[in-house]
Protein backbone atom coordinates (compact mmCIF):
# COMPACT_ATOMS: atom_id res chain seq x y z
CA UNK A 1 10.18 -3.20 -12.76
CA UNK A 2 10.64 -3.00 -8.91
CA UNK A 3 8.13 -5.05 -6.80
CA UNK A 4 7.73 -5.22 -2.85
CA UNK A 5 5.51 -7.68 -1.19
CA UNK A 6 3.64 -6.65 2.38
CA UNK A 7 2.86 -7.87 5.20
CA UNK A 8 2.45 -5.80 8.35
CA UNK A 9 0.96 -6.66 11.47
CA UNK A 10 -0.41 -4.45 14.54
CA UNK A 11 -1.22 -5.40 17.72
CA UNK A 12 -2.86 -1.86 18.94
CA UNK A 13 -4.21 0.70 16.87
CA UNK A 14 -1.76 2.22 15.07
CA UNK A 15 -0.73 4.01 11.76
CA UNK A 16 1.42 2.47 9.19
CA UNK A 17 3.43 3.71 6.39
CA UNK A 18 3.57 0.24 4.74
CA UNK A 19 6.47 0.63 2.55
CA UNK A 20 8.55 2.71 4.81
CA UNK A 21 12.76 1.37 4.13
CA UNK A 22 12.02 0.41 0.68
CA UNK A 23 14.50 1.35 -2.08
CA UNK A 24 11.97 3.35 -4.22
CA UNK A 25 10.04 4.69 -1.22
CA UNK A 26 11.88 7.75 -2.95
CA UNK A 27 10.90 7.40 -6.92
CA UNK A 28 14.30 7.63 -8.65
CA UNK A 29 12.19 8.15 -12.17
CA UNK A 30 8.96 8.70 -12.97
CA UNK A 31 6.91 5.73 -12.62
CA UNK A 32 3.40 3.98 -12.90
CA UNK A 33 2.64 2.92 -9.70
CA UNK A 34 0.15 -0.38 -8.88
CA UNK A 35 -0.97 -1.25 -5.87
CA UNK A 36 -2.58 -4.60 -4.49
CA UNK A 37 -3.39 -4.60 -0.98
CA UNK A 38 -5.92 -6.33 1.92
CA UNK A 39 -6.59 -7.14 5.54
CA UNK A 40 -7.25 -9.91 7.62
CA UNK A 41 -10.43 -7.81 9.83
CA UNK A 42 -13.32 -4.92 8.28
CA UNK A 43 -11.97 -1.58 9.79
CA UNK A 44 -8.34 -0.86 7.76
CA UNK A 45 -8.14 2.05 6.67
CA UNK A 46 -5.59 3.25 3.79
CA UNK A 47 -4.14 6.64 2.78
CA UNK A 48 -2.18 7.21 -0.66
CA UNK A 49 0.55 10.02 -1.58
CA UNK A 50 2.54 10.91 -3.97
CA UNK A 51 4.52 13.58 -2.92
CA UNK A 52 2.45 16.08 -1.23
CA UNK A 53 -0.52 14.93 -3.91
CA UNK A 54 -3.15 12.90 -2.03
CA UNK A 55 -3.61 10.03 -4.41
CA UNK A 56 -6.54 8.72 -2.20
CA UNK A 57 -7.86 9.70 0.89
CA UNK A 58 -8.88 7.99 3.77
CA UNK A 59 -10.39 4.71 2.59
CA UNK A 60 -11.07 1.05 3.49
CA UNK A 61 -8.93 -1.75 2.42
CA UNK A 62 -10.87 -5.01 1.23
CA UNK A 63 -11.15 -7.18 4.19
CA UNK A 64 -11.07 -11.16 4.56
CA UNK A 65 -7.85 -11.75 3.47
CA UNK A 66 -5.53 -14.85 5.22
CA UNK A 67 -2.29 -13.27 6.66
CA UNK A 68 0.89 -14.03 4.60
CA UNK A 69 -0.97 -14.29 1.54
CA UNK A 70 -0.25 -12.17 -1.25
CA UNK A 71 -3.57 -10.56 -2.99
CA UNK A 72 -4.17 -11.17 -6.78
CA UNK A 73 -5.52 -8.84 -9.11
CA UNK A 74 -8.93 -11.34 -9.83
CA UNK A 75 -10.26 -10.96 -6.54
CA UNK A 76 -8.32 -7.54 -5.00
CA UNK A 77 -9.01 -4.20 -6.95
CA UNK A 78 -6.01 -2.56 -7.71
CA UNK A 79 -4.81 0.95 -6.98
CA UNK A 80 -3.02 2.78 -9.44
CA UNK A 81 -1.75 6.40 -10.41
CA UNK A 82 1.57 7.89 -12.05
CA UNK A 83 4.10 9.42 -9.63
CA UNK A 84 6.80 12.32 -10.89
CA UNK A 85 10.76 11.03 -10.56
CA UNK A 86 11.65 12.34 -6.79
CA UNK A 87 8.22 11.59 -5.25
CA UNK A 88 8.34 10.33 -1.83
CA UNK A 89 5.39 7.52 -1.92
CA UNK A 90 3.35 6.80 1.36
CA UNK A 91 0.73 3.95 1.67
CA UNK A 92 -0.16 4.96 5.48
CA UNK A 93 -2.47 2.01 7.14
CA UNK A 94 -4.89 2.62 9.69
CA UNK A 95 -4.78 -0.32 11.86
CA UNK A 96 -8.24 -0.04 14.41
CA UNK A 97 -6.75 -3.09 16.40
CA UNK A 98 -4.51 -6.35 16.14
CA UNK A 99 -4.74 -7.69 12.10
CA UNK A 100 -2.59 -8.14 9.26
CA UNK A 101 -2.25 -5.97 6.12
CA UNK A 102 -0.39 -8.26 3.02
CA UNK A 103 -0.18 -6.42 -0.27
CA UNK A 104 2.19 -5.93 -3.39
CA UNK A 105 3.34 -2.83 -5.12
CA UNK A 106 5.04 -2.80 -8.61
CA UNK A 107 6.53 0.57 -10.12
CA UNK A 108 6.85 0.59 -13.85
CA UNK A 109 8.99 3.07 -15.11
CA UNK A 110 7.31 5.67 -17.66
């Protein structure tokens, strides 16, 4: 099962696809997808797709995180959803200003 840990920082407000370059940005199979992520300020924002399927719109991240640190699943809620083989996945981060976004994504092959 593939795993990527995140950590992006911004400086300015920006907009983030946080796993752009990875190996199965591009789902070679399906796949369950799991998603732990979190940022260091209150304002992140995060988009999900699968494809051109909007897994989850527009919503805020849990804040309070420390940067570099990797969330767990006891105190981070996880996002998770099924994505068809050949799915381009997006996790697009709304930064409102300078913070850090850490996170970890596992795909599980169906």
């Amino acid at each position: 099962m593939p795993q990527l840990n995140i950590s992006n920082t911004a400086t300015a407000a920006s907009v983030v696809n946080v796993i752009a370059g990875w190996q199965y940005e591009y789902l070679p199979w399906p796949a369950r997808i799991k998603l732990l992520i979190r940022a260091t300020i209150v304002g992140v924002t995060l988009v999900v797709f699968s494809g051109s399927e909007t897994i989850m719109e527009e919503s805020p991240i849990q804040a309070g995180g420390t940067a570099g640190g990797t969330p767990a699943e006891l105190t981070t809620p996880p996002i998770v959803f099924d994505a068809p083989g050949g799915d381009r996945l997006k996790f697009n981060v709304r930064f409102p200003g300078a913070a850090t976004v850490d996170g970890i994504v596992w795909a599980f092959p169906l």
